[in-house]
PDB file of N, CA and C in Angstrom:
ATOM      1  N   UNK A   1       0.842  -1.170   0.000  1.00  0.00           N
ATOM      2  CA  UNK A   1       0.000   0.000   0.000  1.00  0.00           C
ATOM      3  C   UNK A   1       0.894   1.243   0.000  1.00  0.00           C
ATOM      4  N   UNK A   2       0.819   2.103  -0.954  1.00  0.00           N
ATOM      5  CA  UNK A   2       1.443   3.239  -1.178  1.00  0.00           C
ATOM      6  C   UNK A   2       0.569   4.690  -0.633  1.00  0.00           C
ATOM      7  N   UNK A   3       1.422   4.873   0.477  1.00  0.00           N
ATOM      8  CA  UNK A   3       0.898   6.628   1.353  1.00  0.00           C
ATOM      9  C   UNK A   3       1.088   7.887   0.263  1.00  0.00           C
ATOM     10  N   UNK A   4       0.236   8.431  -0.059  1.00  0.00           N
ATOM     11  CA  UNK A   4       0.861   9.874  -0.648  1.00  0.00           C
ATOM     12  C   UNK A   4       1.305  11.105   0.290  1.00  0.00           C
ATOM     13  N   UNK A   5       2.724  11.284  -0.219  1.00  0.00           N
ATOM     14  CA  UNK A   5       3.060  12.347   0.558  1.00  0.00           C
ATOM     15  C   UNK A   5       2.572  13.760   0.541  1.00  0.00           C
ATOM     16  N   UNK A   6       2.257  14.870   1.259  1.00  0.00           N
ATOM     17  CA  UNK A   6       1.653  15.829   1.070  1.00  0.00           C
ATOM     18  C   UNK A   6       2.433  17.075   2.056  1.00  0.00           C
ATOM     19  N   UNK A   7       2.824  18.173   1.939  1.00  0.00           N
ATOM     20  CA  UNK A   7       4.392  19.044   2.284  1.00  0.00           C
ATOM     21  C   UNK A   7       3.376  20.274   2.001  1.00  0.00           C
ATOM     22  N   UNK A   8       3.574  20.908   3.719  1.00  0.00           N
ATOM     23  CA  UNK A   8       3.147  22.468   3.919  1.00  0.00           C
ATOM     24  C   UNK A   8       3.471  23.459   3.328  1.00  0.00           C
ATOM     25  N   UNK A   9       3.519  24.775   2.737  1.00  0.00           N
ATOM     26  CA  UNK A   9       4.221  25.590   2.333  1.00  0.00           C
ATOM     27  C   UNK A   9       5.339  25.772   3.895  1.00  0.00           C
ATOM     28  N   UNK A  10       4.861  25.622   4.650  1.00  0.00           N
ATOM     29  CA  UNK A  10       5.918  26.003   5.934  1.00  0.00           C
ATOM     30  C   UNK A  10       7.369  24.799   5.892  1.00  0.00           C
ATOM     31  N   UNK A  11       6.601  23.466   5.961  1.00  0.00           N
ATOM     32  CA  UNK A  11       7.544  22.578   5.911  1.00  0.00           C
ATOM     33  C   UNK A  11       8.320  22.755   4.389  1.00  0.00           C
ATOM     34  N   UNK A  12       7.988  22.605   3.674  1.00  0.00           N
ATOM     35  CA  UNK A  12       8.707  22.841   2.180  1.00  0.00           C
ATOM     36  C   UNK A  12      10.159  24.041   2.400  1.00  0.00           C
ATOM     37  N   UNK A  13       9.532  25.104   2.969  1.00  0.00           N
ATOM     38  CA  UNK A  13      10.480  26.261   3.081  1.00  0.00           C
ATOM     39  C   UNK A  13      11.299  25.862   4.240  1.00  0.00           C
ATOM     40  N   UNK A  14      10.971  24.981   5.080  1.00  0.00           N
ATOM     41  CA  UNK A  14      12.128  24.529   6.115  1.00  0.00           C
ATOM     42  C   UNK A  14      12.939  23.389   5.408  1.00  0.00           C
ATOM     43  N   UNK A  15      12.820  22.792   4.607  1.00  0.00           N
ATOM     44  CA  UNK A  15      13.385  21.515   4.389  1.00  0.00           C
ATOM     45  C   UNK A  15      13.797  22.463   3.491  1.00  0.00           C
ATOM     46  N   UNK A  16      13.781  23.700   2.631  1.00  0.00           N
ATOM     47  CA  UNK A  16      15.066  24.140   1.521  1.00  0.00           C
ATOM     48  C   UNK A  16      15.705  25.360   2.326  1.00  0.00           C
ATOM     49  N   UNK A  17      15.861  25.258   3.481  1.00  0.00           N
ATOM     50  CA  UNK A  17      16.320  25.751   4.600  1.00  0.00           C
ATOM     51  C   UNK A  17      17.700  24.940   5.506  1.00  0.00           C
ATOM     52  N   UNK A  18      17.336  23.979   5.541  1.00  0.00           N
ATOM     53  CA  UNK A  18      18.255  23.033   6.377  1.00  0.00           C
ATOM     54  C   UNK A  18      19.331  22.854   5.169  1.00  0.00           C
ATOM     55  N   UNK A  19      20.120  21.896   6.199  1.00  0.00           N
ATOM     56  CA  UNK A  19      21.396  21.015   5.054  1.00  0.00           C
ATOM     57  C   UNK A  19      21.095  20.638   4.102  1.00  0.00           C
ATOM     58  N   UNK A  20      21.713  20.772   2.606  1.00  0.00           N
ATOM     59  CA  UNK A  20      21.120  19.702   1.675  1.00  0.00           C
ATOM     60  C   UNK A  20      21.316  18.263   1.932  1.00  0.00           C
ATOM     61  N   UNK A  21      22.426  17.979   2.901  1.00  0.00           N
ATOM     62  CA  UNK A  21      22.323  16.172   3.228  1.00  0.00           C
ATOM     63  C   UNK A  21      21.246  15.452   4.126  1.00  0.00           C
ATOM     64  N   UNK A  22      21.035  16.536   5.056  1.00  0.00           N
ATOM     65  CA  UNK A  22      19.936  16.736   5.728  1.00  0.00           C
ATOM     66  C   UNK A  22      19.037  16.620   5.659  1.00  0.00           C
ATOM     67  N   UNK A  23      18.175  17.225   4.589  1.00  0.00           N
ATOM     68  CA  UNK A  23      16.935  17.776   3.757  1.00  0.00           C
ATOM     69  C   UNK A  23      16.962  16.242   3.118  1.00  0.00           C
ATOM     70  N   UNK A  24      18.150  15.894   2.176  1.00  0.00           N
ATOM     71  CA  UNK A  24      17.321  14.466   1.285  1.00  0.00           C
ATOM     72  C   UNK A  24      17.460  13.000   2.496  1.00  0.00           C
ATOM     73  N   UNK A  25      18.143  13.162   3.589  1.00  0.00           N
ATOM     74  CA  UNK A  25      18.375  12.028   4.644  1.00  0.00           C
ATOM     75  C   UNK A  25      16.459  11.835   4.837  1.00  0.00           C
ATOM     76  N   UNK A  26      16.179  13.262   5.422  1.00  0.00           N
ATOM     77  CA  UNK A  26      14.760  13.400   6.083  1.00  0.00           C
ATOM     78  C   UNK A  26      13.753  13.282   4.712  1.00  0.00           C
ATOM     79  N   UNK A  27      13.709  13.193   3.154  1.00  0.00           N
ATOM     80  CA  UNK A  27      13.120  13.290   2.013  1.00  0.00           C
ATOM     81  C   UNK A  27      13.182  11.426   2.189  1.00  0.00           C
ATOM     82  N   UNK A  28      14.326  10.945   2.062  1.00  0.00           N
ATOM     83  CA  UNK A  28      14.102   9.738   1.754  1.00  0.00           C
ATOM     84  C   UNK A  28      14.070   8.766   2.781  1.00  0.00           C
ATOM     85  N   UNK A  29      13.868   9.001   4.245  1.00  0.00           N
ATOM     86  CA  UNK A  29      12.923   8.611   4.812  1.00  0.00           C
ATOM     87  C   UNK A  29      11.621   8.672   5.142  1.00  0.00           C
ATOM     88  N   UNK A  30      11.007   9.579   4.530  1.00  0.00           N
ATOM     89  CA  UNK A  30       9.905   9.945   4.475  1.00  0.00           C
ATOM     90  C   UNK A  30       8.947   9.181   3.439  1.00  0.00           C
ATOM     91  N   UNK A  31      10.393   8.969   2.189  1.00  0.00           N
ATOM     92  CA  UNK A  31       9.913   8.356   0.877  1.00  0.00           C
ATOM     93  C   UNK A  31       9.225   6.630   1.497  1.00  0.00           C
ATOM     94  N   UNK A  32      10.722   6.148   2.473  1.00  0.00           N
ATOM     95  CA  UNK A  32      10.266   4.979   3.053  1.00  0.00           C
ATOM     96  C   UNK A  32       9.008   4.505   3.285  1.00  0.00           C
ATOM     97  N   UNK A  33       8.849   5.823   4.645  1.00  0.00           N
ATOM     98  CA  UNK A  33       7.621   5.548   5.258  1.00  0.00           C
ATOM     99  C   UNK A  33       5.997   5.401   3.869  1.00  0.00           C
ATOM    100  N   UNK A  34       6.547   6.106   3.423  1.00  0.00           N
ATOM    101  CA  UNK A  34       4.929   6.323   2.154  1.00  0.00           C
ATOM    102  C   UNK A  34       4.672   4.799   1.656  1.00  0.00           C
ATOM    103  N   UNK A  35       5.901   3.913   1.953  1.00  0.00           N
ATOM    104  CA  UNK A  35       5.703   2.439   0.993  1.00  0.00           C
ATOM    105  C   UNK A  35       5.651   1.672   2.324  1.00  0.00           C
ATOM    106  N   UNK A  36       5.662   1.980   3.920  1.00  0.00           N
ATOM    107  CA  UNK A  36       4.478   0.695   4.541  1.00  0.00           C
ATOM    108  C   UNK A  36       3.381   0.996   4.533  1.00  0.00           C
ATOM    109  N   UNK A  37       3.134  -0.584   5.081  1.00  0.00           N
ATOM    110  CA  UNK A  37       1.405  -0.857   5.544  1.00  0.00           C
ATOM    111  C   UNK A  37       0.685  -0.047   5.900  1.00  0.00           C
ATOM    112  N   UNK A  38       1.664   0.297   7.637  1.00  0.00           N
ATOM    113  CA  UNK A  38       1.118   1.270   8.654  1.00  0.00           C
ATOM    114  C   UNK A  38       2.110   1.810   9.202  1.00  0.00           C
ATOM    115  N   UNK A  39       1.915   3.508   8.386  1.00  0.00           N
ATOM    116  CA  UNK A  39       3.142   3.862   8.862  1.00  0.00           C
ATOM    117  C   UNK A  39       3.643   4.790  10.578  1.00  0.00           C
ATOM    118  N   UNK A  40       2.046   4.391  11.076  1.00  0.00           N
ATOM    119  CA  UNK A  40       2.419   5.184  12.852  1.00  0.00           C
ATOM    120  C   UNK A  40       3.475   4.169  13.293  1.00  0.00           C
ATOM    121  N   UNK A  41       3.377   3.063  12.436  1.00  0.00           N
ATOM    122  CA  UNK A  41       4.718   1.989  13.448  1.00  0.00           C
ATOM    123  C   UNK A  41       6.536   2.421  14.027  1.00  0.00           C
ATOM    124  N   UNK A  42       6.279   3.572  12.986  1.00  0.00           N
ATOM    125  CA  UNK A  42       7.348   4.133  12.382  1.00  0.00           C
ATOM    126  C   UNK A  42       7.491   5.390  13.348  1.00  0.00           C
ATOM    127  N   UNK A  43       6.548   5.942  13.484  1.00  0.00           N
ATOM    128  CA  UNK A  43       6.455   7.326  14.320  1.00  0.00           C
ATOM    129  C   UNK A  43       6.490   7.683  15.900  1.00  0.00           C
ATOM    130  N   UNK A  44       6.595   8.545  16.362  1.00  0.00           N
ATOM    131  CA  UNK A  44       6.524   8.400  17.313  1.00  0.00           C
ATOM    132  C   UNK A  44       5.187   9.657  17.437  1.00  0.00           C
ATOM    133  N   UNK A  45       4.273   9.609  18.578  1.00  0.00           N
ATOM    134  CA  UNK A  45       2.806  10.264  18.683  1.00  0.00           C
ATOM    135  C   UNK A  45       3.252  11.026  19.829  1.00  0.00           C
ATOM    136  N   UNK A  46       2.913  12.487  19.141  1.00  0.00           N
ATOM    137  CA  UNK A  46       3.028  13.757  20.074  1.00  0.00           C
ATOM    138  C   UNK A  46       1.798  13.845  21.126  1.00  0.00           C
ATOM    139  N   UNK A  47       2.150  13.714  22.663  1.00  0.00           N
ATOM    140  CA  UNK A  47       1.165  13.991  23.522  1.00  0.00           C
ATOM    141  C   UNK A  47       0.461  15.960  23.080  1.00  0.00           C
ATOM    142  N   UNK A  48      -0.877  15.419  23.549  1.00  0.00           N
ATOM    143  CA  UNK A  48      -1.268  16.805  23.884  1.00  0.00           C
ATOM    144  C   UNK A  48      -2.594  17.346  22.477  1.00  0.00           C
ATOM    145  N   UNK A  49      -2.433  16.254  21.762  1.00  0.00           N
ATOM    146  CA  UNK A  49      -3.044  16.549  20.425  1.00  0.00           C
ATOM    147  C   UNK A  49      -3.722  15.085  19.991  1.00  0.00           C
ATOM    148  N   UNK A  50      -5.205  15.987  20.116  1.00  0.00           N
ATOM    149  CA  UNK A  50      -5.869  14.591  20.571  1.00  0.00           C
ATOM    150  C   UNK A  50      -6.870  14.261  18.475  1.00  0.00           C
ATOM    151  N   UNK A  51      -7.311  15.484  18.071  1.00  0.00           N
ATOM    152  CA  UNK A  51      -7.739  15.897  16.912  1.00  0.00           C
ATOM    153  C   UNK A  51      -7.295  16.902  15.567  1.00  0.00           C
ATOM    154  N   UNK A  52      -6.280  16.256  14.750  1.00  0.00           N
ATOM    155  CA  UNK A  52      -5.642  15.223  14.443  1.00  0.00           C
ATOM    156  C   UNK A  52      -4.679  15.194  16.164  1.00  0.00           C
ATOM    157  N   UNK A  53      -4.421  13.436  15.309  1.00  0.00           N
ATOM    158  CA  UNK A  53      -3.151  13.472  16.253  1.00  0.00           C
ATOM    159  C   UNK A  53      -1.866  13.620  15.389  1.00  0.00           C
ATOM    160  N   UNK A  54      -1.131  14.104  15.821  1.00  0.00           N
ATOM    161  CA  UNK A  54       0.407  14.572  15.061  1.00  0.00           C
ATOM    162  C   UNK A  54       1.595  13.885  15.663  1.00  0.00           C
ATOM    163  N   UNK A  55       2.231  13.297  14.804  1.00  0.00           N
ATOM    164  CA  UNK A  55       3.430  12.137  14.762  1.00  0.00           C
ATOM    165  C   UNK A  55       4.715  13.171  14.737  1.00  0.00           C
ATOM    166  N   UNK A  56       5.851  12.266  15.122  1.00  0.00           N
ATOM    167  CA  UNK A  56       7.005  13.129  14.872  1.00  0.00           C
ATOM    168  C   UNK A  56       8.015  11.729  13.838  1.00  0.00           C
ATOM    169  N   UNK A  57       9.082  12.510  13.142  1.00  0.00           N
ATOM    170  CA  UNK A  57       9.498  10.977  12.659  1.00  0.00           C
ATOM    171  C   UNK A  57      11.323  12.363  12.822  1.00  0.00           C
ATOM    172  N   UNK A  58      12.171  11.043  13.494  1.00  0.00           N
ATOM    173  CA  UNK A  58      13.369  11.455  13.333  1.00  0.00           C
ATOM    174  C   UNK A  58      14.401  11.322  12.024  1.00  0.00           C
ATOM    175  N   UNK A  59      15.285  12.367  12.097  1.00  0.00           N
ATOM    176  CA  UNK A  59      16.387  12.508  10.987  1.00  0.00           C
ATOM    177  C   UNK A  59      17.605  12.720  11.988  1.00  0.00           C
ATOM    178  N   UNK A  60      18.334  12.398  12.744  1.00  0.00           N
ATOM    179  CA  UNK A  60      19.801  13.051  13.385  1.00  0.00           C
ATOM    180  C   UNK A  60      19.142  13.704  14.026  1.00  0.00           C
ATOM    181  N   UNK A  61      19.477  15.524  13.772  1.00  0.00           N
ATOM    182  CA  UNK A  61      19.043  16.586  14.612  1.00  0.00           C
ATOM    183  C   UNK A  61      17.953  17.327  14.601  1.00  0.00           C
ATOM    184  N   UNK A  62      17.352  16.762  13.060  1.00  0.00           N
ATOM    185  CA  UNK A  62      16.462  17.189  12.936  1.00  0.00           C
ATOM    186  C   UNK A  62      14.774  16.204  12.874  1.00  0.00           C
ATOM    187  N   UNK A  63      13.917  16.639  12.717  1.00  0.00           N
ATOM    188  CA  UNK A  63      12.660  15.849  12.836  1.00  0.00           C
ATOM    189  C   UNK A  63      11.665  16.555  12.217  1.00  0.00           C
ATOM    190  N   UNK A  64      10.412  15.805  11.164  1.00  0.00           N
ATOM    191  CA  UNK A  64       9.447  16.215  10.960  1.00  0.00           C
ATOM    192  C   UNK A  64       8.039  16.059  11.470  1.00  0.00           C
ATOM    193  N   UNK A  65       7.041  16.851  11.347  1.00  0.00           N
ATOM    194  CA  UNK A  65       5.811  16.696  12.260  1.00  0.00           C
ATOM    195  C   UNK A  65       4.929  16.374  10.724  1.00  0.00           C
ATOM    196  N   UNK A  66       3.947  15.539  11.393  1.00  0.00           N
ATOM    197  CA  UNK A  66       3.126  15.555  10.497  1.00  0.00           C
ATOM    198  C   UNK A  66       2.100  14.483  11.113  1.00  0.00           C
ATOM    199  N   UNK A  67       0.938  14.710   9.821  1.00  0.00           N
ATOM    200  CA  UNK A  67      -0.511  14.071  10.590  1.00  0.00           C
ATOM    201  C   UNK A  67      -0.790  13.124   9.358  1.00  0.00           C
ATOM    202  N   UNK A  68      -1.280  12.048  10.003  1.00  0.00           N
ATOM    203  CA  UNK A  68      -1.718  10.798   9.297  1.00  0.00           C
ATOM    204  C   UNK A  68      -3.027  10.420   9.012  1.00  0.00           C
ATOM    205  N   UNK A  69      -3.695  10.389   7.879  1.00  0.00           N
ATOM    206  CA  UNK A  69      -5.013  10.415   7.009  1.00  0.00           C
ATOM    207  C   UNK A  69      -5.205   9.306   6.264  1.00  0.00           C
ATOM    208  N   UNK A  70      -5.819   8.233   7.814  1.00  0.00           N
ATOM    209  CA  UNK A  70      -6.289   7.000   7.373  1.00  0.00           C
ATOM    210  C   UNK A  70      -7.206   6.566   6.013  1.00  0.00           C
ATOM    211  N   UNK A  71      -8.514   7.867   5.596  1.00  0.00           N
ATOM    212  CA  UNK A  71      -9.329   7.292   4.810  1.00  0.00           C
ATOM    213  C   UNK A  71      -8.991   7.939   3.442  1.00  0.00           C
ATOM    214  N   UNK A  72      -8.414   8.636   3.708  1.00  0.00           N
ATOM    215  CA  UNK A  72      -7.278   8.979   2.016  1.00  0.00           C
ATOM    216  C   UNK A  72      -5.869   8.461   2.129  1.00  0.00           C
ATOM    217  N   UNK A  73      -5.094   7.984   2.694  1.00  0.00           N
ATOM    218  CA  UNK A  73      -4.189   7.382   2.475  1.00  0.00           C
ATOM    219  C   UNK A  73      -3.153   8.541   2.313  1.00  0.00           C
ATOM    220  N   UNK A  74      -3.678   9.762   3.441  1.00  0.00           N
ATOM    221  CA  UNK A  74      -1.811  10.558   2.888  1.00  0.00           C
ATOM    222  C   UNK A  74      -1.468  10.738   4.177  1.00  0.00           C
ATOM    223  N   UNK A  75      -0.267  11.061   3.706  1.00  0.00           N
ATOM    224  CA  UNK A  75       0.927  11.521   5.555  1.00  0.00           C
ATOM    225  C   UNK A  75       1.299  12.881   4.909  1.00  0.00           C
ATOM    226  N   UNK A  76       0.329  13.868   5.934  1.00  0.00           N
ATOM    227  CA  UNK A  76       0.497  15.433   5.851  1.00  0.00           C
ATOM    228  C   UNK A  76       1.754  15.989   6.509  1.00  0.00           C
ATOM    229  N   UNK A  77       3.042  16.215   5.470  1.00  0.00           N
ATOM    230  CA  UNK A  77       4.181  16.932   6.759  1.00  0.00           C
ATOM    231  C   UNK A  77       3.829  18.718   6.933  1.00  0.00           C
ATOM    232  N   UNK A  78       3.480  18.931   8.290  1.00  0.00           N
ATOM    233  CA  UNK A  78       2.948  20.140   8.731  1.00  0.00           C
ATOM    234  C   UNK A  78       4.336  20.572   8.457  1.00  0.00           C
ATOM    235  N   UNK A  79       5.528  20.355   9.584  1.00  0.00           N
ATOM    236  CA  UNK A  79       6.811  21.057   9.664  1.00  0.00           C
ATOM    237  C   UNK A  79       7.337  20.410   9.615  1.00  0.00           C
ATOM    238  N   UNK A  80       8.975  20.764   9.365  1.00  0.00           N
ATOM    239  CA  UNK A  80      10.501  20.000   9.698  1.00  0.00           C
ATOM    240  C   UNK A  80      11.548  20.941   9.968  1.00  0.00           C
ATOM    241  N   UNK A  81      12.280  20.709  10.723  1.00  0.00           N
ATOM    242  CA  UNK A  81      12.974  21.674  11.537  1.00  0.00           C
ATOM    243  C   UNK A  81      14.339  20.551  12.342  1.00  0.00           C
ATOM    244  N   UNK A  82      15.044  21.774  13.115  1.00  0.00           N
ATOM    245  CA  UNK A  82      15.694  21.411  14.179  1.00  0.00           C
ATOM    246  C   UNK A  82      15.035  21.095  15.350  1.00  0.00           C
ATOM    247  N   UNK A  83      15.635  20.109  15.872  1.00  0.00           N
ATOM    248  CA  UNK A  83      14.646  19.521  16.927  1.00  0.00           C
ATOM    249  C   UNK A  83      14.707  20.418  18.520  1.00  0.00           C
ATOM    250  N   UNK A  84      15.476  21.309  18.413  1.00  0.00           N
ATOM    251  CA  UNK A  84      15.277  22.923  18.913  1.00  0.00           C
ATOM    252  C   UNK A  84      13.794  23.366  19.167  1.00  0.00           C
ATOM    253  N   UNK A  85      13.632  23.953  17.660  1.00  0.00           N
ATOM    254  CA  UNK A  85      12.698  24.509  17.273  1.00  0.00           C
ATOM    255  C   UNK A  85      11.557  24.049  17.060  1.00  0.00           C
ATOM    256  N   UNK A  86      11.370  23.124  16.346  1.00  0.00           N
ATOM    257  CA  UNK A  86      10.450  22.335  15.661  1.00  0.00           C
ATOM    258  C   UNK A  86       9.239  22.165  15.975  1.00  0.00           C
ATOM    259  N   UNK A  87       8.948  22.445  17.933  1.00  0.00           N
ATOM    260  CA  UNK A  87       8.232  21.612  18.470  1.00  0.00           C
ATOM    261  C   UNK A  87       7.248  23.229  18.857  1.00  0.00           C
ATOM    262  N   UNK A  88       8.190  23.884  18.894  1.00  0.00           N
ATOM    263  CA  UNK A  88       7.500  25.228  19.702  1.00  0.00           C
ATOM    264  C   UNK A  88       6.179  25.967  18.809  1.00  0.00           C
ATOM    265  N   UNK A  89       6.446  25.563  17.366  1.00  0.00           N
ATOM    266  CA  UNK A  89       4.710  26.010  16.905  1.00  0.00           C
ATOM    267  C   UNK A  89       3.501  25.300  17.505  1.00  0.00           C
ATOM    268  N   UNK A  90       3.697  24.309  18.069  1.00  0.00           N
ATOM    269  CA  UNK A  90       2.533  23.658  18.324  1.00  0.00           C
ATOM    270  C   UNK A  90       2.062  23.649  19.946  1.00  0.00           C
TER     271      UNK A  90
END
């Protein structure tokens, strides 16, 4: 089962923001995740956010947020950032 990926104007402008080794490390794990089953297996689930709930998935230093859309089949990346920052929009 293939996830479609789907990239914020916010996250987009952070990921051509970061490292370029960086940016495709966190691109092509992301690519991963779109080709399992179920990809919360993969994630880890941000307390505090009950509607959506919002996942985090690691890269090194950095990490992306994003929300998972069981009856369409996409993984929404809200943000990606330094794991600093990343967390404080929400």
């Amino acid at each position: 089962m293939v996830w479609k990926l789907r990239y914020s104007s916010s996250a987009r402008h952070s990921l051509k923001k970061m490292p370029r080794e960086t940016a495709f490390m966190l691109l092509s794990k992301l690519k991963a995740l779109s080709e399992e089953d179920d990809p919360r297996l993969y994630l880890k689930e941000l307390k505090g956010f009950e509607n959506p709930h919002f996942y985090s998935l690691r890269a090194g230093q950095y990490r992306a947020v994003m929300t998972v859309l069981d009856d369409l089949l996409i993984i929404h990346v809200v943000e990606a950032g330094h794991r600093s920052s990343v967390y404080r929009k929400f």
